[in-house]
Protein backbone atom coordinates (compact mmCIF):
# COMPACT_ATOMS: atom_id res chain seq x y z
CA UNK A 1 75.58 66.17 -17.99
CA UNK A 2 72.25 67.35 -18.86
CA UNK A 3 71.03 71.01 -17.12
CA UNK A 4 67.95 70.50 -15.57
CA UNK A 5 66.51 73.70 -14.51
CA UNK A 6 65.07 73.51 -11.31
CA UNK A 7 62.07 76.18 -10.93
CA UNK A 8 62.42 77.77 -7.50
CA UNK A 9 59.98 76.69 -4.88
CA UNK A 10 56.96 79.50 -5.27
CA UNK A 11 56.21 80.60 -1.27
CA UNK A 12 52.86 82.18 -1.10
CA UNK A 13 53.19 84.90 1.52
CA UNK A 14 49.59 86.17 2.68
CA UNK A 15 49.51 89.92 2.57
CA UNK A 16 48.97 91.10 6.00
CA UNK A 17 45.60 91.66 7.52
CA UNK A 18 44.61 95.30 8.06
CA UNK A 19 41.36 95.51 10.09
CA UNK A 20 40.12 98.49 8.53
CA UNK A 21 37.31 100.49 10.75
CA UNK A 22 33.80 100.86 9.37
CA UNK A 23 33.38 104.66 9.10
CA UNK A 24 31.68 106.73 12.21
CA UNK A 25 28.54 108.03 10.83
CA UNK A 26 27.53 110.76 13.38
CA UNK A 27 23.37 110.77 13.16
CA UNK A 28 22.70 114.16 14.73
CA UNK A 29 19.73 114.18 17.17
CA UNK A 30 16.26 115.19 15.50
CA UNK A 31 15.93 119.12 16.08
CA UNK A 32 14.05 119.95 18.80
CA UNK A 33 10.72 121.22 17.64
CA UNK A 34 9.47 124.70 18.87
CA UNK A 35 6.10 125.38 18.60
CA UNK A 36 3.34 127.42 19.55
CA UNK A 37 -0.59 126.36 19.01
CA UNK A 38 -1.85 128.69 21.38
CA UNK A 39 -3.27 132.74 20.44
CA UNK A 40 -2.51 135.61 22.59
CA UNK A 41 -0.23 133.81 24.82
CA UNK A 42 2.12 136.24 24.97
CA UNK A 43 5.33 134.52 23.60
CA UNK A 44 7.32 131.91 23.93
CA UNK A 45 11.36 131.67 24.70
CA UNK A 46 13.61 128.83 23.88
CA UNK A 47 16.81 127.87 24.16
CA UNK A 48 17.99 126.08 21.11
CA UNK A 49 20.31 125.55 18.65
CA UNK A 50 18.17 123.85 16.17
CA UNK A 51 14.66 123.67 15.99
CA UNK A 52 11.39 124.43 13.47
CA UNK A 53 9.23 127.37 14.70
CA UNK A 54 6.03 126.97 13.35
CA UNK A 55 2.65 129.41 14.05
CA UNK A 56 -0.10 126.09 14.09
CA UNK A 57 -2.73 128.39 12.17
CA UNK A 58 -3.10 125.37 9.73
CA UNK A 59 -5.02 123.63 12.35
CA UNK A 60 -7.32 125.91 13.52
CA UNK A 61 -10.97 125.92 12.82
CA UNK A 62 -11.63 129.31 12.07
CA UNK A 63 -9.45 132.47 11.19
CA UNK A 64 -7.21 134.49 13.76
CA UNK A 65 -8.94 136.84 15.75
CA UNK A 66 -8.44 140.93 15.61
CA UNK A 67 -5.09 141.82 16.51
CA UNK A 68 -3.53 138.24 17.42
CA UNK A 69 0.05 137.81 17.59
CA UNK A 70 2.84 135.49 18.43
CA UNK A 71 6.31 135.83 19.23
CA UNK A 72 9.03 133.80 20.12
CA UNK A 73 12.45 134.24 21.53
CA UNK A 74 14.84 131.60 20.46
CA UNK A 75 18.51 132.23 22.12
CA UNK A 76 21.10 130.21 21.10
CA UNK A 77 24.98 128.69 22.17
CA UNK A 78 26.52 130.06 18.51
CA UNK A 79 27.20 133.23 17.02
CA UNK A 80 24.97 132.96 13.78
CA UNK A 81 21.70 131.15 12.46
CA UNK A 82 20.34 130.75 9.41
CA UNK A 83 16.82 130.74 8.82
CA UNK A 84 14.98 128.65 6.13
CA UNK A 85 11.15 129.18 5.67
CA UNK A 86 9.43 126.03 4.20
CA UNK A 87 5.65 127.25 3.99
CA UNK A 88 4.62 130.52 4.19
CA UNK A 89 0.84 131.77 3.86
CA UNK A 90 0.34 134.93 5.49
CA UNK A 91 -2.49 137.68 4.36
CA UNK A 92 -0.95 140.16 1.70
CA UNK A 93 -1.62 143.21 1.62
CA UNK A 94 0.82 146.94 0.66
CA UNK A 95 3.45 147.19 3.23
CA UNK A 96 2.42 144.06 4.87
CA UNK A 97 -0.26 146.38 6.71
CA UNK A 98 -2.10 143.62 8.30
CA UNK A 99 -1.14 140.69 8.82
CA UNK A 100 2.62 139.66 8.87
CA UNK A 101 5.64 137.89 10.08
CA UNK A 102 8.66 139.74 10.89
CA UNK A 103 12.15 138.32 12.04
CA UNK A 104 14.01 140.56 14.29
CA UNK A 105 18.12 140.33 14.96
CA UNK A 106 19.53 140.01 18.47
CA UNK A 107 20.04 143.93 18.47
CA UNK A 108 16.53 144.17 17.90
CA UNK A 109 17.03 145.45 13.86
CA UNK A 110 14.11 143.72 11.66
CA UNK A 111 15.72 141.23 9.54
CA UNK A 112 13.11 141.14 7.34
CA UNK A 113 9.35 141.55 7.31
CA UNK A 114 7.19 139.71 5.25
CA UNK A 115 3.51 138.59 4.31
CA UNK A 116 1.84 136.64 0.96
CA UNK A 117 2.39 133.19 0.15
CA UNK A 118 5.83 133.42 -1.67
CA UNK A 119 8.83 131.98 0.91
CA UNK A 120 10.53 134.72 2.19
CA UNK A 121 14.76 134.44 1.33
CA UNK A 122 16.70 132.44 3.98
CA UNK A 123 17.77 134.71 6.47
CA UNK A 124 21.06 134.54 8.81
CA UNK A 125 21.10 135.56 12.30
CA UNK A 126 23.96 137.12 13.94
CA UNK A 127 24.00 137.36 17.69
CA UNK A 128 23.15 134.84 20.25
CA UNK A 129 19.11 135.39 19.72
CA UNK A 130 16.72 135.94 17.31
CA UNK A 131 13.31 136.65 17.37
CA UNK A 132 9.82 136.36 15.50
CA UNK A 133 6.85 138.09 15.62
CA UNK A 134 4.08 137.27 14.00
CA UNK A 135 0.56 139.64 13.74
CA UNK A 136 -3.07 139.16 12.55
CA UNK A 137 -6.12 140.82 12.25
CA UNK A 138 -9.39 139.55 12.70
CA UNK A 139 -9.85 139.51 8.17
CA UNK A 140 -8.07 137.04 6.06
CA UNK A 141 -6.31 134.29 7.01
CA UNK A 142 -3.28 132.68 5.08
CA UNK A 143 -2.39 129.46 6.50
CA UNK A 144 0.81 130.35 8.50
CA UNK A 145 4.13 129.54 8.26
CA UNK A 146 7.18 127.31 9.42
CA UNK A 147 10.68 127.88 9.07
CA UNK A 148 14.11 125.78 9.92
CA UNK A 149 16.55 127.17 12.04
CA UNK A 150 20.14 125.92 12.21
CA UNK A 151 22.95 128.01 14.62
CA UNK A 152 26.41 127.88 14.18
């Protein structure tokens, strides 16, 4: 008798389903924004651990007045910060003699102190505060600064 070869019934088995989870994209809340827009007022303290500190000079009519100055006190929840400046104007002059900007450490040690219009380097933080100080005279005018913070 004849072989007749009789192909094997094909059975499609579905792979199984996975329900795979879009991805959790964590969208961090903006940074809150620490400013100061008034002169002489003596400081400002914060408690942050994100933030832009910026000086407002830009939108002033007319140049600082002799001996102005700002300072703010930023403490924070982490152990470090790092400090990014994005626009810097400040009078230059030798030794930063009149006007300047100067970051101080949560011991009090100067970090840095810096005037002209070139960014200053990104500075980190150690501590649970930082603070910066910034001082005019009543002659040039640059147009101020603003720098990113970020604690860890």
């Amino acid at each position: 008798a004849p072989v007749v070869a009789t192909p094997a019934p094909v059975v499609a088995t579905p792979a199984p389903v996975v329900a795979t989870p879009a991805p959790v994209v964590a969208t961090p809340e903006p940074a809150p924004a620490v400013a100061l827009t008034l002169r002489n007022d003596g400081g400002r303290s914060v408690r942050a651990t994100a933030g832009r500190i910026s000086d407002g000079w830009a939108t002033y009519p007319t140049a600082p007045e002799d001996k102005d100055w700002a300072e703010w006190s930023v403490t924070v929840r982490g152990t470090s910060c790092v400090l990014q400046f994005t626009s810097f104007d400040v009078e230059e002059y030798a030794a930063c003699a009149y006007d300047n900007l100067e970051v101080l450490g949560s011991d009090g040690a100067s970090l840095g102190k810096f005037c002209g219009s070139s960014l200053p380097p990104t500075l980190m933080a150690g501590g649970d505060s930082f603070t910066v100080v910034l001082r005019s005279d009543a002659g040039v005018a640059g147009s101020g600064f603003s720098l990113d913070f970020a604690c860890l």
